[in-house]
Protein backbone atom coordinates (compact mmCIF):
# COMPACT_ATOMS: atom_id res chain seq x y z
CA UNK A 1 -27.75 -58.23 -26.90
CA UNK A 2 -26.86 -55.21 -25.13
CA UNK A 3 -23.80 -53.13 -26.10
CA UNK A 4 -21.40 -52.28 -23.11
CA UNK A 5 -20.47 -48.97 -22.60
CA UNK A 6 -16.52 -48.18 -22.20
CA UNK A 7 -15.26 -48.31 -18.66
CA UNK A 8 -15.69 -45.09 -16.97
CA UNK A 9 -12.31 -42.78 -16.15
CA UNK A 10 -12.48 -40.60 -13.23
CA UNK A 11 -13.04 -36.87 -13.62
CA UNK A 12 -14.94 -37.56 -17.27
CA UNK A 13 -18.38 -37.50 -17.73
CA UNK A 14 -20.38 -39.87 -20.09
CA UNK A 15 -21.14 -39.07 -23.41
CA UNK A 16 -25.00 -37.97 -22.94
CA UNK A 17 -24.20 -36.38 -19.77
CA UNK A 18 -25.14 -32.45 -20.00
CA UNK A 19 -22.71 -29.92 -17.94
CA UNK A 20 -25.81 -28.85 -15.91
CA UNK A 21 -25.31 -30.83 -12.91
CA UNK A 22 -24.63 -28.66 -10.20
CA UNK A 23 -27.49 -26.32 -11.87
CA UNK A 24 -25.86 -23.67 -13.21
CA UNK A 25 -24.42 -23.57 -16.95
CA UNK A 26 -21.22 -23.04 -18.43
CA UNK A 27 -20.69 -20.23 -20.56
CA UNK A 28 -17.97 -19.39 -22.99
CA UNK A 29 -14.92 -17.04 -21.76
CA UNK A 30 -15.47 -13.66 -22.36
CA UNK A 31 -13.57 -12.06 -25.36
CA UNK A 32 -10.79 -10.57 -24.07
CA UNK A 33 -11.21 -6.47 -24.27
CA UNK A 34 -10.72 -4.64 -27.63
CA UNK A 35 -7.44 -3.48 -28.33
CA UNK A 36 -7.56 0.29 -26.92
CA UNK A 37 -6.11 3.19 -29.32
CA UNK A 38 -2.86 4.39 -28.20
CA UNK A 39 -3.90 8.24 -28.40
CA UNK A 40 -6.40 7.00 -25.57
CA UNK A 41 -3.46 5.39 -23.81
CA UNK A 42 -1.45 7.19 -20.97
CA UNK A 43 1.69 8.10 -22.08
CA UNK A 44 4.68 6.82 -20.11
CA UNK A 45 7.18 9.88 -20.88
CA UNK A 46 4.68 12.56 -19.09
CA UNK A 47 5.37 13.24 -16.39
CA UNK A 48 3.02 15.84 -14.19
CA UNK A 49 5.11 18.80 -12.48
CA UNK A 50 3.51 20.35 -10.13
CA UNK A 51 5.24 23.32 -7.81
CA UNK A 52 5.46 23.44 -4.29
CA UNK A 53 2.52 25.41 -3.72
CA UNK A 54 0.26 23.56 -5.91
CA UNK A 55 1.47 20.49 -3.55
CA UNK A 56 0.91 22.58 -0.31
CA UNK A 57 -2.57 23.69 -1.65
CA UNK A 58 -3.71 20.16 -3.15
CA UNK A 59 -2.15 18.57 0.39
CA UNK A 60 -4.49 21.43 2.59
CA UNK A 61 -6.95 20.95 0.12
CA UNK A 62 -7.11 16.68 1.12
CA UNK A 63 -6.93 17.85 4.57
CA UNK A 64 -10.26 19.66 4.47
CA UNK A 65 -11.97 16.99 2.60
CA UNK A 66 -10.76 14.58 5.47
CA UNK A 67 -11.61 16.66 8.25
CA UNK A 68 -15.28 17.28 6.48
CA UNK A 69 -15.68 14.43 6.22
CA UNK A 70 -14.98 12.92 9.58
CA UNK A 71 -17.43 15.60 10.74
CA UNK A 72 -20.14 13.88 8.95
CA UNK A 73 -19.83 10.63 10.61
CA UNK A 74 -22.69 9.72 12.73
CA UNK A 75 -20.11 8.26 15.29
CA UNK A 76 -18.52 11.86 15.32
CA UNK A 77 -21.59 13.65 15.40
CA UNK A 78 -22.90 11.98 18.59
CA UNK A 79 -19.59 12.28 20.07
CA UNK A 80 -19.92 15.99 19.53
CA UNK A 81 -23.08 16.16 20.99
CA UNK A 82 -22.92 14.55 23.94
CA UNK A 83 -19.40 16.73 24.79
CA UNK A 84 -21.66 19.56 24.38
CA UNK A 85 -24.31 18.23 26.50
CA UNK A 86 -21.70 17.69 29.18
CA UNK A 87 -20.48 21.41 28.60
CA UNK A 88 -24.13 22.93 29.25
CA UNK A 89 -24.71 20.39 32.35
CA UNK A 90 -21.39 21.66 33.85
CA UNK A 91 -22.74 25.11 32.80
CA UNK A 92 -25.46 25.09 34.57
CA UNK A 93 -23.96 23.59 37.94
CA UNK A 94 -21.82 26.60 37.85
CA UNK A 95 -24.78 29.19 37.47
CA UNK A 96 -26.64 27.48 40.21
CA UNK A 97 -23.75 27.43 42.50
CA UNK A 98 -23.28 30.99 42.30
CA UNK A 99 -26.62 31.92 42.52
CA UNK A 100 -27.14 29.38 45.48
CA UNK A 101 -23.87 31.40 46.80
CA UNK A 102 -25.63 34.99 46.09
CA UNK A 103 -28.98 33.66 48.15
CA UNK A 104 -26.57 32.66 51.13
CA UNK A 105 -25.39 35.89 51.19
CA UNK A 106 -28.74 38.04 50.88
CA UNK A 107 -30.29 35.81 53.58
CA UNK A 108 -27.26 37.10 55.58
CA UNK A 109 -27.02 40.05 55.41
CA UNK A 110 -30.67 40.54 56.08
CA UNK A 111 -30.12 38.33 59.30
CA UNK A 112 -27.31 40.52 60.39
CA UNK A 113 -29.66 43.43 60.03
CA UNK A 114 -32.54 42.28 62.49
């Protein structure tokens, strides 16, 4: 004769069933952490003063560190470049007008002298 298991409520598992079934294990809840010694503790009743020129300088000082920074992004830097790469282009369209400008004149004036 064969002995009939109990009827089977949802959300249980059987009694030989092992919690590896999606493949990974359960584990135990970590500990929670160790109690911390109160001279390591902040203290609630300090307060930090600082004056106003300590917050100017700390505020200028967050500034700088921002602006640095920004510099060093590569975004920035190839921004920077190709503005500067503009700059010499229109540079150099300048210098050639003029000289273009001084050669129109030289060819002139040696045409006026003939």
């Amino acid at each position: 004769m064969k002995s009939e298991a109990p009827p089977h409520r949802a959300g249980t598992k059987p009694a030989g069933a092992q919690a590896e079934t999606s493949g990974v294990t359960r584990q135990k809840k970590n500990p929670p952490p160790p109690i911390v010694a109160e001279s390591r503790l902040k203290r609630v009743d300090e307060v930090k003063l600082c004056s106003t020129e300590q917050r100017k300088k700390n505020l200028a000082e967050m500034h700088q560190r921002t602006q640095r920074l920004y510099e060093q992004l590569d975004e920035v830097k190839h921004q920077k470049a190709l503005k500067s790469r503009q700059e010499d282009y229109a540079k150099n369209r300048l210098k050639a007008k003029e000289f273009h400008k001084k050669t129109l004149q030289k060819l002139h004036a040696k045409q006026t002298r003939l």
